[in-house]
N, C-alpha and C. Protein backbone atom coordinates (compact mmCIF):
# COMPACT_ATOMS: atom_id res chain seq x y z
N UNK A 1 274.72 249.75 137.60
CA UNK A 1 273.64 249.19 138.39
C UNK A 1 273.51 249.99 139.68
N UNK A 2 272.61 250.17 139.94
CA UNK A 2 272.20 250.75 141.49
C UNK A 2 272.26 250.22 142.49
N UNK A 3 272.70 250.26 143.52
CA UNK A 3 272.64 249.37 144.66
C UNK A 3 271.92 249.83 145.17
N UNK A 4 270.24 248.67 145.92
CA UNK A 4 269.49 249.47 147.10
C UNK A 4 269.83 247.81 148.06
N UNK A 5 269.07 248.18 148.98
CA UNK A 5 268.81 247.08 149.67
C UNK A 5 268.59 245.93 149.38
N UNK A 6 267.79 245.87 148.06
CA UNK A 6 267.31 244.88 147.56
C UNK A 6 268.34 244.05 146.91
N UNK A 7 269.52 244.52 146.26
CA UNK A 7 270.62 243.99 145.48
C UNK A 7 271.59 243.84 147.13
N UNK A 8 271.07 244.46 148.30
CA UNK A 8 272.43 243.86 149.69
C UNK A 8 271.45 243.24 150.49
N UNK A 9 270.79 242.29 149.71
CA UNK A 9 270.69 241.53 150.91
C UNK A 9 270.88 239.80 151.20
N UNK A 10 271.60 239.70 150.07
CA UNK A 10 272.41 238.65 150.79
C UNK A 10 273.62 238.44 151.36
N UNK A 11 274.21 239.96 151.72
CA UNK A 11 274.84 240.00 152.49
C UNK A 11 274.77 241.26 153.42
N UNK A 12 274.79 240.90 154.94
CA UNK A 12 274.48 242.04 155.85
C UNK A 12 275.77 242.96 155.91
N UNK A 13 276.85 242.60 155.77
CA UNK A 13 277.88 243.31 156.04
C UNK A 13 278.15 244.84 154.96
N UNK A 14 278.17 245.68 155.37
CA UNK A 14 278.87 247.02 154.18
C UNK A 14 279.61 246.31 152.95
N UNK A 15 278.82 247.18 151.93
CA UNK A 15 279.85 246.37 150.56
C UNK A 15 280.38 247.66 150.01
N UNK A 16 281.69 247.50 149.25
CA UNK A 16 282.62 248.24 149.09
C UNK A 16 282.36 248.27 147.86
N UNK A 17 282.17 249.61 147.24
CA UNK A 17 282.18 250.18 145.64
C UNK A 17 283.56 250.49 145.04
N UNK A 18 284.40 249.95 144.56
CA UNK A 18 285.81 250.40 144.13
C UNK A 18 286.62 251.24 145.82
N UNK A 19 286.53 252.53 145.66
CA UNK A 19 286.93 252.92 147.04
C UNK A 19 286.29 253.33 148.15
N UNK A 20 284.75 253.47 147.78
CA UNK A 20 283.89 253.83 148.37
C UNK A 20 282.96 252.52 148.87
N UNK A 21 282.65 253.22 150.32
CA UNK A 21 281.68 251.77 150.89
C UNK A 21 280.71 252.64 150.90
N UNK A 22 279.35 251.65 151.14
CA UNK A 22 277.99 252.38 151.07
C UNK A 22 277.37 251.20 152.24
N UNK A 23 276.24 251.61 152.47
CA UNK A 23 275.54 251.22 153.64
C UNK A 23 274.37 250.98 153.57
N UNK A 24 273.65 250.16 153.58
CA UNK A 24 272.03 250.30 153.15
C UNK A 24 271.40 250.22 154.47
N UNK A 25 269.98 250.97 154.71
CA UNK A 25 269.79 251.62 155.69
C UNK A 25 267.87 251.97 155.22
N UNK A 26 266.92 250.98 155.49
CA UNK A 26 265.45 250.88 154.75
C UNK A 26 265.61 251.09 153.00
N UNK A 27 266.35 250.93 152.66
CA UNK A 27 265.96 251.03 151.46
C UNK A 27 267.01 252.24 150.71
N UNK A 28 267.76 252.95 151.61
CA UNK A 28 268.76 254.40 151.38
C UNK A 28 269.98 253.87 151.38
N UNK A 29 271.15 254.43 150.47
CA UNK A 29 272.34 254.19 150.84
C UNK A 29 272.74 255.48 151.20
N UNK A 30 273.71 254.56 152.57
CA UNK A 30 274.08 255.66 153.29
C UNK A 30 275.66 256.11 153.60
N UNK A 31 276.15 257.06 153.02
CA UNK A 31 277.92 257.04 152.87
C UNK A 31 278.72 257.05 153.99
N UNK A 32 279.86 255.97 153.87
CA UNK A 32 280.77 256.14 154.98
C UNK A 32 281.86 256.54 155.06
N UNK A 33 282.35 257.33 155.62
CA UNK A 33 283.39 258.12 156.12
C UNK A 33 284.45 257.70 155.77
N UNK A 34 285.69 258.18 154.48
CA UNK A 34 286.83 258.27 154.73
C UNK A 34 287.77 257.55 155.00
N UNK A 35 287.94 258.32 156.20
CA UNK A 35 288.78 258.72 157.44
C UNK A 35 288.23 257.52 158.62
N UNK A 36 286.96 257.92 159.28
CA UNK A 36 287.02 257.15 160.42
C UNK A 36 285.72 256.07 159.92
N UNK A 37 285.52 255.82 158.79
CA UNK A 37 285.04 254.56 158.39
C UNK A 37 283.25 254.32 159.00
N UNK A 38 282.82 255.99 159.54
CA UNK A 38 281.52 255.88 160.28
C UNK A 38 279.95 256.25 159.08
N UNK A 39 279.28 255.66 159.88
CA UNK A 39 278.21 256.53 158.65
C UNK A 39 277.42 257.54 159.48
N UNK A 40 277.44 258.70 158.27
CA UNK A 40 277.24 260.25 159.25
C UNK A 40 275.80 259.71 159.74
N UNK A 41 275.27 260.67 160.97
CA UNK A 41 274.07 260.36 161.85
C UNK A 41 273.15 261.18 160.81
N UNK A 42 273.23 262.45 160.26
CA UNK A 42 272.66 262.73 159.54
C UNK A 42 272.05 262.38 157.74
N UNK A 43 273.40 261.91 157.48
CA UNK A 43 273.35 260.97 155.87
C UNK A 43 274.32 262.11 155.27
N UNK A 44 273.73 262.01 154.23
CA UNK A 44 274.51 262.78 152.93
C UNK A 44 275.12 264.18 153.30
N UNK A 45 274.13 264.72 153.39
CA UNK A 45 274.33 266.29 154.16
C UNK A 45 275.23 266.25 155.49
N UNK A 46 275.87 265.60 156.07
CA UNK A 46 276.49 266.03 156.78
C UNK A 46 278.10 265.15 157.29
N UNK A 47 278.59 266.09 155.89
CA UNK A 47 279.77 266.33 155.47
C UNK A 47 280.33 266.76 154.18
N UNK A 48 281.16 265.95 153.57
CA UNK A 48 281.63 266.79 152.47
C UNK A 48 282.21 265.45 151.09
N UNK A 49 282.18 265.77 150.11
CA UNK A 49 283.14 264.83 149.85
C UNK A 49 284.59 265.75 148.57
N UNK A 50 285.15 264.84 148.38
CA UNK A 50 286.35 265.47 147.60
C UNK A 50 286.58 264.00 146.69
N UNK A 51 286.45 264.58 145.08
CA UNK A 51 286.73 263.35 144.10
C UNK A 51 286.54 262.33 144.94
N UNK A 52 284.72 262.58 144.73
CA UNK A 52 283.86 261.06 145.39
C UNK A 52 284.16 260.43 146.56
N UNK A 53 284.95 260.83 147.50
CA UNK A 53 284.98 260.30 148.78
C UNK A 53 284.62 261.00 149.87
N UNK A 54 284.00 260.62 150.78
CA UNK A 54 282.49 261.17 151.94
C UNK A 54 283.74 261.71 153.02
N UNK A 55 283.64 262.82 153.61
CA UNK A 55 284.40 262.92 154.91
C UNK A 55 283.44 263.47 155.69
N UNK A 56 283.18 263.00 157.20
CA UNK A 56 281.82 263.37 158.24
C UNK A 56 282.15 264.39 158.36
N UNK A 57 281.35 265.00 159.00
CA UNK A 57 281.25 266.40 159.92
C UNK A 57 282.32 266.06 160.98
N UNK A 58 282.10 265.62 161.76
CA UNK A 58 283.07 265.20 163.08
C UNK A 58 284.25 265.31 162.40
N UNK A 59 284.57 264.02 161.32
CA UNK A 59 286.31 264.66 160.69
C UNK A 59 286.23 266.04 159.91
N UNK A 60 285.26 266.93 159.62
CA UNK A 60 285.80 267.97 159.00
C UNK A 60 286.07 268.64 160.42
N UNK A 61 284.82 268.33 161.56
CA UNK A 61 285.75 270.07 162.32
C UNK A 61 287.03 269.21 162.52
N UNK A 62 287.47 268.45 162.99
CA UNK A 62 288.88 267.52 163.48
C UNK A 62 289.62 268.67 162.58
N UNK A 63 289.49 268.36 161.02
CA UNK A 63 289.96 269.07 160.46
C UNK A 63 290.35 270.45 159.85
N UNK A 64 289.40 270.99 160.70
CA UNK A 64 289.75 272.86 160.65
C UNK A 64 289.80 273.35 161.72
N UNK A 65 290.24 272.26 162.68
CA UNK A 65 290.75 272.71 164.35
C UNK A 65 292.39 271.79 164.36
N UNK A 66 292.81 270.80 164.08
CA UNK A 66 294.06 270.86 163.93
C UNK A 66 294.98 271.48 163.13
N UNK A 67 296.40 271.93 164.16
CA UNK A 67 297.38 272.25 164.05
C UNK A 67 298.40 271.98 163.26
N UNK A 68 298.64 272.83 162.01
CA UNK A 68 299.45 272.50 161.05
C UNK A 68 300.98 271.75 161.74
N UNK A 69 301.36 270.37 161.58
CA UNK A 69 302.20 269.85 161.90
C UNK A 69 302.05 269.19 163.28
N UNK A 70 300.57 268.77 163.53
CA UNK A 70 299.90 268.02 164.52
C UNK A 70 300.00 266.65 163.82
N UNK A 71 299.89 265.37 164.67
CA UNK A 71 299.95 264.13 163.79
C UNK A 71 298.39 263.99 163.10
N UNK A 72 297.31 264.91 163.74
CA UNK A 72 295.76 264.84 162.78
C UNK A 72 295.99 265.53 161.62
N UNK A 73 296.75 266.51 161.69
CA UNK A 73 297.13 267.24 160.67
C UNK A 73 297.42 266.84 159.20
N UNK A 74 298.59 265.94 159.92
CA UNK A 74 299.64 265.22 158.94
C UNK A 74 298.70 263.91 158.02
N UNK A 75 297.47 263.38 159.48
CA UNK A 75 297.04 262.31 158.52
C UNK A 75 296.20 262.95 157.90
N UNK A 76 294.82 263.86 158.06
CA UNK A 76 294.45 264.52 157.16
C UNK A 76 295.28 265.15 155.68
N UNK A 77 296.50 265.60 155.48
CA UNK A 77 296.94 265.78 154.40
C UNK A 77 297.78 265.02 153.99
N UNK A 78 298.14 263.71 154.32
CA UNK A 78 298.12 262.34 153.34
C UNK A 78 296.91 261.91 152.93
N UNK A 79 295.64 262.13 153.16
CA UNK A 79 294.36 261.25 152.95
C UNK A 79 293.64 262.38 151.63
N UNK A 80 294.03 263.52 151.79
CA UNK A 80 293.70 264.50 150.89
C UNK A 80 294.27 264.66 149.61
N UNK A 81 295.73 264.58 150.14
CA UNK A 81 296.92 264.57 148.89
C UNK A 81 297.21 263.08 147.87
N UNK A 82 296.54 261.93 148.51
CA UNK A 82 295.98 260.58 148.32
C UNK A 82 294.61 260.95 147.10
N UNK A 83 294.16 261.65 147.44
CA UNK A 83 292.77 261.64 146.58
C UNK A 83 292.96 262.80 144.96
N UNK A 84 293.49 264.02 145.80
CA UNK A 84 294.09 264.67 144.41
C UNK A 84 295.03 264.15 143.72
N UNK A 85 295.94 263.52 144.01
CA UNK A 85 297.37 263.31 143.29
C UNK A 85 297.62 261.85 142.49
């Protein structure tokens, strides 16, 4: 089944697809983040996902500017190694 707006609206709150939440937004669903649980300002395009899960722009640069053995580091590759493994 498809989820638009029309199937969320008896409830306003984000509804959760197995691991993925979605967002309805006029009539669009709109993916949320991961990591910091946001929905990108741009939508779809701006970020990435890995085996179906959305990561923003904001957490990718986070993520190709921290320091291997930084604690962003560390949670980025539990949240990664979580999704492949």
């Amino acid at each position: 089944m498809i989820k638009t707006s029309d199937t969320l609206k008896e409830h306003e709150n984000p509804k959760k697809d197995k691991n993925q939440e979605i967002v309805a937004s006029n009539g669009k669903l709109l993916p949320v983040c991961y990591r910091c649980a946001q929905v990108p300002k741009n939508g779809l395009y701006d970020g990435f996902r890995v085996r179906g899960m959305f990561f923003c722009s904001d957490c990718q640069r986070e993520l190709y500017s921290a320091e291997q053995g930084s604690p962003e580091y560390q949670e980025f590759l539990f949240l990664i190694q979580g999704l492949l493994f």
